[in-house]
C-alpha atoms as a PDB file:
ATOM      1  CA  UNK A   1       0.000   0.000   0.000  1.00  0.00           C
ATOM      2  CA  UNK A   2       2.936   2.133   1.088  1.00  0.00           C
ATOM      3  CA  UNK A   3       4.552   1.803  -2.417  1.00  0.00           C
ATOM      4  CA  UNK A   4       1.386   2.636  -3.924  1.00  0.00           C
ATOM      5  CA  UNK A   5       0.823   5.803  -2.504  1.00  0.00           C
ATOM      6  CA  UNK A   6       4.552   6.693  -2.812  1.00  0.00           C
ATOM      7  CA  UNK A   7       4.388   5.643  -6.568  1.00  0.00           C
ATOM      8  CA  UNK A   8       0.816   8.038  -7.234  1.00  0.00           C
ATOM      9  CA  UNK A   9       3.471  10.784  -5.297  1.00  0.00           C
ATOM     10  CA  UNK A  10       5.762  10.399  -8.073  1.00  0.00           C
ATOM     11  CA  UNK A  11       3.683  10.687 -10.823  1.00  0.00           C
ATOM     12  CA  UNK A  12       1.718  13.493  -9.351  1.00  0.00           C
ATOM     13  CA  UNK A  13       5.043  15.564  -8.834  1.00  0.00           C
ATOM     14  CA  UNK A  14       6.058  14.605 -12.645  1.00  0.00           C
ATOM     15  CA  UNK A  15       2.679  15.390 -14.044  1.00  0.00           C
ATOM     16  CA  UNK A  16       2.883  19.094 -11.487  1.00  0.00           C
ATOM     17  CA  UNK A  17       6.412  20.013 -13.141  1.00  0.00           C
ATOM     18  CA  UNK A  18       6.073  19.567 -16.634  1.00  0.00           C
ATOM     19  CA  UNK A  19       2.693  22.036 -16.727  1.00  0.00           C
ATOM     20  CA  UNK A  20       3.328  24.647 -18.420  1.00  0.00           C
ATOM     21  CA  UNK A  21       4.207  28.039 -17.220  1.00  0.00           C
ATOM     22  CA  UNK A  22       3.159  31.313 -19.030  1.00  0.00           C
ATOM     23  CA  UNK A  23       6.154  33.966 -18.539  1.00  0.00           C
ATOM     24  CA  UNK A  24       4.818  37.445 -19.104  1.00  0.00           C
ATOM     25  CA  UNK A  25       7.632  38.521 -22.427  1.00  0.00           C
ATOM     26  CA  UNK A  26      10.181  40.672 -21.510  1.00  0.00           C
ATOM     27  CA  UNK A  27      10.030  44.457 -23.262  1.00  0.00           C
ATOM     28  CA  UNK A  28      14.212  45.537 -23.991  1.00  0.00           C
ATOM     29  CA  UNK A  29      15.265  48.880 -24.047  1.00  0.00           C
ATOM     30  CA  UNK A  30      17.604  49.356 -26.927  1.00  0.00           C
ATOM     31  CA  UNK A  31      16.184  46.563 -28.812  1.00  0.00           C
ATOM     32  CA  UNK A  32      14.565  49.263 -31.142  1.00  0.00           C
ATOM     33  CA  UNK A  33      16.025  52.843 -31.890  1.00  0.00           C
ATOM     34  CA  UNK A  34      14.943  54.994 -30.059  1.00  0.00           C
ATOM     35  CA  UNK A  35      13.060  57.064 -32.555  1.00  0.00           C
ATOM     36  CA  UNK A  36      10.739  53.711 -33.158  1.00  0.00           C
ATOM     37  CA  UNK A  37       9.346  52.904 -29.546  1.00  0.00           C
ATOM     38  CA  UNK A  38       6.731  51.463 -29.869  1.00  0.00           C
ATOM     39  CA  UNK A  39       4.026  52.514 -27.548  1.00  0.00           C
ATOM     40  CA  UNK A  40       1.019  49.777 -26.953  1.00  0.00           C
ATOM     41  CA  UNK A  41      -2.474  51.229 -27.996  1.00  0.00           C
ATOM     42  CA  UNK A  42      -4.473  53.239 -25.180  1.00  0.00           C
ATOM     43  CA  UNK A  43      -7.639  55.310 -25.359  1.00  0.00           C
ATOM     44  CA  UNK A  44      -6.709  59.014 -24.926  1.00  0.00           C
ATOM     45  CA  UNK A  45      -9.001  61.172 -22.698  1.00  0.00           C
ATOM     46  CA  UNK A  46     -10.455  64.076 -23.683  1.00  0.00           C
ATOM     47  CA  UNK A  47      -7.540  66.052 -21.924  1.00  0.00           C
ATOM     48  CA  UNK A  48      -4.437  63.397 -22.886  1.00  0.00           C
ATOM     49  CA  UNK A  49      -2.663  63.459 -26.181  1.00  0.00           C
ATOM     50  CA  UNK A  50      -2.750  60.273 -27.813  1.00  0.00           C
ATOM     51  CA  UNK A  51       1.314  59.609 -28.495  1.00  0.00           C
ATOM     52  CA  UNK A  52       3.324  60.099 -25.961  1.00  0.00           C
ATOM     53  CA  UNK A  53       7.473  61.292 -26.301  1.00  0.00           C
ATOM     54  CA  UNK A  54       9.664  59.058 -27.335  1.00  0.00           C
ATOM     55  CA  UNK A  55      11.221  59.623 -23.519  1.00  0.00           C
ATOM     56  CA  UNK A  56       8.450  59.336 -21.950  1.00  0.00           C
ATOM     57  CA  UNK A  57       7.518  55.750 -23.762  1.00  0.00           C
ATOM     58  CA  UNK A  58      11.467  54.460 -22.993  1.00  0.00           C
ATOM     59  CA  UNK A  59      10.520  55.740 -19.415  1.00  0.00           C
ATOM     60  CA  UNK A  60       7.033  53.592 -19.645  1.00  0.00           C
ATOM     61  CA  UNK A  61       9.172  50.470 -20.492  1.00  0.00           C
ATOM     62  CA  UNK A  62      11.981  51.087 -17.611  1.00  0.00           C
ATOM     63  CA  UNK A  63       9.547  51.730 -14.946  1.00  0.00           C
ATOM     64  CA  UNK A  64       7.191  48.218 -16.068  1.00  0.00           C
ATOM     65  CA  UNK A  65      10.621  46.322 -16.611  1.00  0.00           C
ATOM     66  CA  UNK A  66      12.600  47.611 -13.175  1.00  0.00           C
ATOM     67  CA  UNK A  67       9.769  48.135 -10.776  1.00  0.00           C
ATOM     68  CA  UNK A  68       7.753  44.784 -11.634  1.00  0.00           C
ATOM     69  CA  UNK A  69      10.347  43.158 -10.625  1.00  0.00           C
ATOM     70  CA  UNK A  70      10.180  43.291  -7.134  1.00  0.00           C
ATOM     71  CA  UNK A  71       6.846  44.606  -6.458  1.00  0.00           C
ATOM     72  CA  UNK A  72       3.398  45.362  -8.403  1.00  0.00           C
ATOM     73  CA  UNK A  73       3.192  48.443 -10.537  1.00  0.00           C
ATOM     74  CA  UNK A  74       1.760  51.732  -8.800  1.00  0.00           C
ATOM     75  CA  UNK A  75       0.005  53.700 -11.326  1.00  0.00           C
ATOM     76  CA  UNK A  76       1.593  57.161 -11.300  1.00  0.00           C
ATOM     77  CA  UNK A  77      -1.751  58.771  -9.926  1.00  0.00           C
ATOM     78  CA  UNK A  78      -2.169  56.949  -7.205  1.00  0.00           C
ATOM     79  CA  UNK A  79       0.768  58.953  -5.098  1.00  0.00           C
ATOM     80  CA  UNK A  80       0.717  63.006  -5.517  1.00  0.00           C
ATOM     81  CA  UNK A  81       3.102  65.228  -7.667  1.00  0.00           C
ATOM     82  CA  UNK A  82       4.758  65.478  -3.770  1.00  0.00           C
ATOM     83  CA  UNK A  83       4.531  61.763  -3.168  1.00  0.00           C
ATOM     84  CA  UNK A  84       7.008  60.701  -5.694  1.00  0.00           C
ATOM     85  CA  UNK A  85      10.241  62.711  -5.663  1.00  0.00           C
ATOM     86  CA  UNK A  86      10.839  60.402  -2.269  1.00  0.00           C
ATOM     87  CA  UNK A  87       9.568  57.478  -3.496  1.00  0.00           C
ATOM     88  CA  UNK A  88      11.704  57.654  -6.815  1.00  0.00           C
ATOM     89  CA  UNK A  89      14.788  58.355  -5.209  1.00  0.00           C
ATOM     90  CA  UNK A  90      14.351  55.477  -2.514  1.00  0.00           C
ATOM     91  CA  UNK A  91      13.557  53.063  -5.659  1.00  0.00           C
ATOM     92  CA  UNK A  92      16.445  54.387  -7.632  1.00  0.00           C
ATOM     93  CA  UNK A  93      18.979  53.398  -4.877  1.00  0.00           C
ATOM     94  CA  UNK A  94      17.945  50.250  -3.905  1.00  0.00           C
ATOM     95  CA  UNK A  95      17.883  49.229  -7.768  1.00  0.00           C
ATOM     96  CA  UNK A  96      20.748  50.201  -8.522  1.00  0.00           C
ATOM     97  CA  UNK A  97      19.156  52.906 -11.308  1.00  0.00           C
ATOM     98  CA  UNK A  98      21.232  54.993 -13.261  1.00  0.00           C
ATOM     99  CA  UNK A  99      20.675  58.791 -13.628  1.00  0.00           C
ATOM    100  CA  UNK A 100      19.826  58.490 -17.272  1.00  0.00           C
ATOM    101  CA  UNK A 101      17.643  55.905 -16.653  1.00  0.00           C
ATOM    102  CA  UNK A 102      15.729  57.747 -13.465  1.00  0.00           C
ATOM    103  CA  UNK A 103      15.327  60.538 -15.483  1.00  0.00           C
ATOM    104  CA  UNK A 104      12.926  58.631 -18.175  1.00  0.00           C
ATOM    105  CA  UNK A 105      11.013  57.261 -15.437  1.00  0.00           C
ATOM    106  CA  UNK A 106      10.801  60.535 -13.635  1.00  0.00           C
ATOM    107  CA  UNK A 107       9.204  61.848 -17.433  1.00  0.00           C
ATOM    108  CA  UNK A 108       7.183  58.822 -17.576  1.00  0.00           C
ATOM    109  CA  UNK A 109       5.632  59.058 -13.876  1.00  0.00           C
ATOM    110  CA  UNK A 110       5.106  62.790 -14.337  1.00  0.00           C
ATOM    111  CA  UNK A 111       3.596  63.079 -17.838  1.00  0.00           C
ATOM    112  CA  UNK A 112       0.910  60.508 -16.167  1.00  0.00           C
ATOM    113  CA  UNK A 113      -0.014  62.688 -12.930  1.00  0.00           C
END
């Protein structure tokens, strides 16, 4: 009986590990020139252009590749125009951001307040 159940463990586990897993795809920076970002399709509101800067869409790509990867995305109005100079800077030192870098996500999070 033992060898049963330890056998249906097995196959179980085997079964478990070879599921598939769906990785979200990664988005490079400098995979494209930078005049040629492409920006994903989103409804404009009455008040919002509908293309954003070519900065501001490399800053769009930084923040979703950098800051997903150690905690869910904040959506830049949910903190005030005071909220995030703090935040940003705290982020940008513990990973390990460069200036150029901060400063497209800085454009990114402040074209979307």
């Amino acid at each position: 009986m033992k060898l049963k159940v330890f056998a249906l463990a097995i196959v179980a586990i085997l079964i478990y590990s070879c599921g598939s897993s769906k990785d979200a795809p990664k988005v490079t920076v400098g995979a494209q020139k930078p005049d040629t970002v492409q920006v994903p399709e989103k409804v404009a509101s009455p008040n919002e252009s509908p293309t954003m800067s070519t900065v501001v869409a490399e800053g769009k790509i930084l923040y979703e590749n950098k800051c997903a990867a150690c905690h869910r995305l904040f959506s830049p109005s949910e903190y005030s125009k005071e909220d995030w100079p703090p935040i940003l800077l705290r982020m940008q030192k513990k990973a390990h951001i460069e200036d150029a870098d901060m400063a497209k996500i800085n454009s990114y999070v402040y074209a979307n307040l």
